[in-house]
N, C-alpha and C. Protein backbone atom coordinates (compact mmCIF):
# COMPACT_ATOMS: atom_id res chain seq x y z
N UNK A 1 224.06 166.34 114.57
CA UNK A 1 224.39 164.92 114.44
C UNK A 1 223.25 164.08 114.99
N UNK A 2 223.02 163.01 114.49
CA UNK A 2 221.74 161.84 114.91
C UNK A 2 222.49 161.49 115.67
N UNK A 3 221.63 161.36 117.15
CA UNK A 3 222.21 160.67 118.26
C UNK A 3 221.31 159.11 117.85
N UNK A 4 220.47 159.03 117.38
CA UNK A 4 219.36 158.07 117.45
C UNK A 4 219.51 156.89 115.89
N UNK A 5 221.00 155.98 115.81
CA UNK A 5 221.43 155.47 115.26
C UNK A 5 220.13 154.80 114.61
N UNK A 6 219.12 154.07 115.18
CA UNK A 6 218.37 152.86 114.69
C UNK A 6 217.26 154.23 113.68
N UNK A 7 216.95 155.30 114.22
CA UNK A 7 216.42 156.21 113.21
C UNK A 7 216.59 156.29 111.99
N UNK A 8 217.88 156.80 112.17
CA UNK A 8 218.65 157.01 111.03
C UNK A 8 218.64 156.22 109.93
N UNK A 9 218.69 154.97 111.18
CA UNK A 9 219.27 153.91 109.69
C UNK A 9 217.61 153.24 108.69
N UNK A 10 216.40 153.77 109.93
CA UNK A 10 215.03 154.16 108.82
C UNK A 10 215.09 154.61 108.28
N UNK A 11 215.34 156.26 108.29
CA UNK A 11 215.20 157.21 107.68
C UNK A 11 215.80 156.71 106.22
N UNK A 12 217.28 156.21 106.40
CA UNK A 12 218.05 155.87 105.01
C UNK A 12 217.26 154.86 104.05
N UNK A 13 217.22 153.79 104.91
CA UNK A 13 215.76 152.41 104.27
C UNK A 13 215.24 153.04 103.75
N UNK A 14 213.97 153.68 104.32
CA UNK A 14 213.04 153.96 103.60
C UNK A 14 213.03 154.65 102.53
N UNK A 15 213.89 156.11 102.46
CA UNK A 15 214.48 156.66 101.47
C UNK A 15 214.94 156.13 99.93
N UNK A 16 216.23 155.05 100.38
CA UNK A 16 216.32 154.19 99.58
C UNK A 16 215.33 153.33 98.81
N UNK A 17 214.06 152.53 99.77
CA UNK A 17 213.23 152.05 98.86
C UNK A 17 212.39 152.90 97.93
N UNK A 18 212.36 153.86 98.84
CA UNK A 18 211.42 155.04 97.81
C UNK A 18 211.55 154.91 95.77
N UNK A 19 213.44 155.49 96.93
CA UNK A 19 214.35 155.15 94.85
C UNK A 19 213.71 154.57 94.03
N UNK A 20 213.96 153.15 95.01
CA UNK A 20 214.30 151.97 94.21
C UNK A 20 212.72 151.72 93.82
N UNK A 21 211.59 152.02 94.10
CA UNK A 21 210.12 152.40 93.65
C UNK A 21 209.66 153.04 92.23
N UNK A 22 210.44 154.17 91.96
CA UNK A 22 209.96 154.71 91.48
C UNK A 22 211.38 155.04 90.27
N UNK A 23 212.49 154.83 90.60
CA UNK A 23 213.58 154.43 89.60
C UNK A 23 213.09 154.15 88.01
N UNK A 24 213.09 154.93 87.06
CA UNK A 24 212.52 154.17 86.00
C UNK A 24 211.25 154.46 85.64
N UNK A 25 210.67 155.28 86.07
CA UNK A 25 209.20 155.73 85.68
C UNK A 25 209.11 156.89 85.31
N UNK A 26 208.46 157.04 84.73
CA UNK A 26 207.81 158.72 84.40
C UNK A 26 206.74 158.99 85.51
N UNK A 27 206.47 159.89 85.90
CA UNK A 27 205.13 160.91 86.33
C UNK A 27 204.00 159.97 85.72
N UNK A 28 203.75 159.74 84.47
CA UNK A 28 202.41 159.62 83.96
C UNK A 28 201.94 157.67 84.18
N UNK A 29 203.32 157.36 84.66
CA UNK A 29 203.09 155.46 85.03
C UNK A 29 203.39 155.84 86.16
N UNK A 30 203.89 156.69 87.40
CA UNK A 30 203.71 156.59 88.44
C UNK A 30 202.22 156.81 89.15
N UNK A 31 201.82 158.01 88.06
CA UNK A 31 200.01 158.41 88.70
C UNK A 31 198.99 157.56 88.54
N UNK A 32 199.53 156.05 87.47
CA UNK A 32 198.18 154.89 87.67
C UNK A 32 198.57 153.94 87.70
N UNK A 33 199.82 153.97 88.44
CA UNK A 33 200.50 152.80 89.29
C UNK A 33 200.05 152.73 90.56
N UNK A 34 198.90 151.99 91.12
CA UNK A 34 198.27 152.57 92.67
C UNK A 34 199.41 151.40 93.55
N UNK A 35 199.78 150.32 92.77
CA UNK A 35 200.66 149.21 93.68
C UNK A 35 201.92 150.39 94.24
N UNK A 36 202.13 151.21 92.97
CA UNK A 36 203.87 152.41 93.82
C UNK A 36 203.83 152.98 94.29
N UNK A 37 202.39 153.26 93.86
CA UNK A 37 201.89 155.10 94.89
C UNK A 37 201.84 154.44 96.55
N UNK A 38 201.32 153.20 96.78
CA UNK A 38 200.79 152.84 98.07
C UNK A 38 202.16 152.47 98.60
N UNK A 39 203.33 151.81 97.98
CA UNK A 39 204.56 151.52 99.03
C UNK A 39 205.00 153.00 98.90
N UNK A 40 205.17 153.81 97.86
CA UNK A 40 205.82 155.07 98.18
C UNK A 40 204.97 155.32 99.44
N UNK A 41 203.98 155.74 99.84
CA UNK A 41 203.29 156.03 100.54
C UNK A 41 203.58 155.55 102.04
N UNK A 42 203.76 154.23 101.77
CA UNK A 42 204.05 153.78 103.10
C UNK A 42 205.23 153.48 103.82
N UNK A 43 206.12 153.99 102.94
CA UNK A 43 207.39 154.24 103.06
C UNK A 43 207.72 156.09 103.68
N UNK A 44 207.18 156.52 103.19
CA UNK A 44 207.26 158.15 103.57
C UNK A 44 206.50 157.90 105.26
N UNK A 45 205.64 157.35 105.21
CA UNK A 45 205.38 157.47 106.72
C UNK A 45 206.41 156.61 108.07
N UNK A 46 206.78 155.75 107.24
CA UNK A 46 208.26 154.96 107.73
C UNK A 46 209.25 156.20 108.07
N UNK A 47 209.15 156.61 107.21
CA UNK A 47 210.00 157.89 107.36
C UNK A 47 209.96 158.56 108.44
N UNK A 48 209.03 159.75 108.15
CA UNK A 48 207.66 160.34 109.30
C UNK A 48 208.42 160.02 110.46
N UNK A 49 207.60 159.02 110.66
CA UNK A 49 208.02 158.10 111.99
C UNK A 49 209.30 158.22 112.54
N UNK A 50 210.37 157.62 111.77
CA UNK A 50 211.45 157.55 112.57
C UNK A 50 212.09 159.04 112.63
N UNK A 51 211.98 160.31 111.62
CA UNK A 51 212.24 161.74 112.09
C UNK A 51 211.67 162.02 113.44
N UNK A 52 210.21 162.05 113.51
CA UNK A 52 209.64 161.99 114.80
C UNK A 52 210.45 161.53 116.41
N UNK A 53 211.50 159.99 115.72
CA UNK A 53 211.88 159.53 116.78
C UNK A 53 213.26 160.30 117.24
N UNK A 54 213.93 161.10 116.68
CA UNK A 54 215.11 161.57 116.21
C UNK A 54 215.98 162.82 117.41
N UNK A 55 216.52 162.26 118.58
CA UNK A 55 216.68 163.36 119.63
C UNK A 55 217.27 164.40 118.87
N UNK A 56 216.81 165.72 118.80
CA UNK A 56 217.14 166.89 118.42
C UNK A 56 217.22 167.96 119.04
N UNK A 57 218.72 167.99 119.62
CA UNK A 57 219.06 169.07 120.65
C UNK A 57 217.86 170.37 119.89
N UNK A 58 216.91 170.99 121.73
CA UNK A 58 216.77 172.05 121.70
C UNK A 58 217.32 173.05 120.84
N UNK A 59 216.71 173.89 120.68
CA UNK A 59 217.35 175.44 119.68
C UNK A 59 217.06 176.46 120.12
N UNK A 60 216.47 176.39 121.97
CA UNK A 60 215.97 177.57 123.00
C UNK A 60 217.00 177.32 124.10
């Protein structure tokens, strides 16, 4: 379970915008779309980030 509510609720954001990015495209308008590639992009590190922040009981 996420103890780390405000994470989480990145993790979901960003996720969600991802979708909502790339919703509607093919592969071949996503690879010379550099405006989607760069929020996908900077959205996955949004991501990143808040996993990083994420207390996760030990497993030792």
């Amino acid at each position: 379970m996420w103890t780390d509510n405000g994470s989480a609720l990145d993790i979901l954001n960003a996720a969600l915008r991802i979708r909502e990015f790339v919703v509607g495209l093919t592969r071949a308008q996503f690879d010379t779309d550099l405006r989607t590639q760069s929020a996908v992009l900077h959205h996955i590190i949004i991501l990143g980030e808040a996993v990083k922040r994420l207390a996760i009981p030990s497993m030792f």
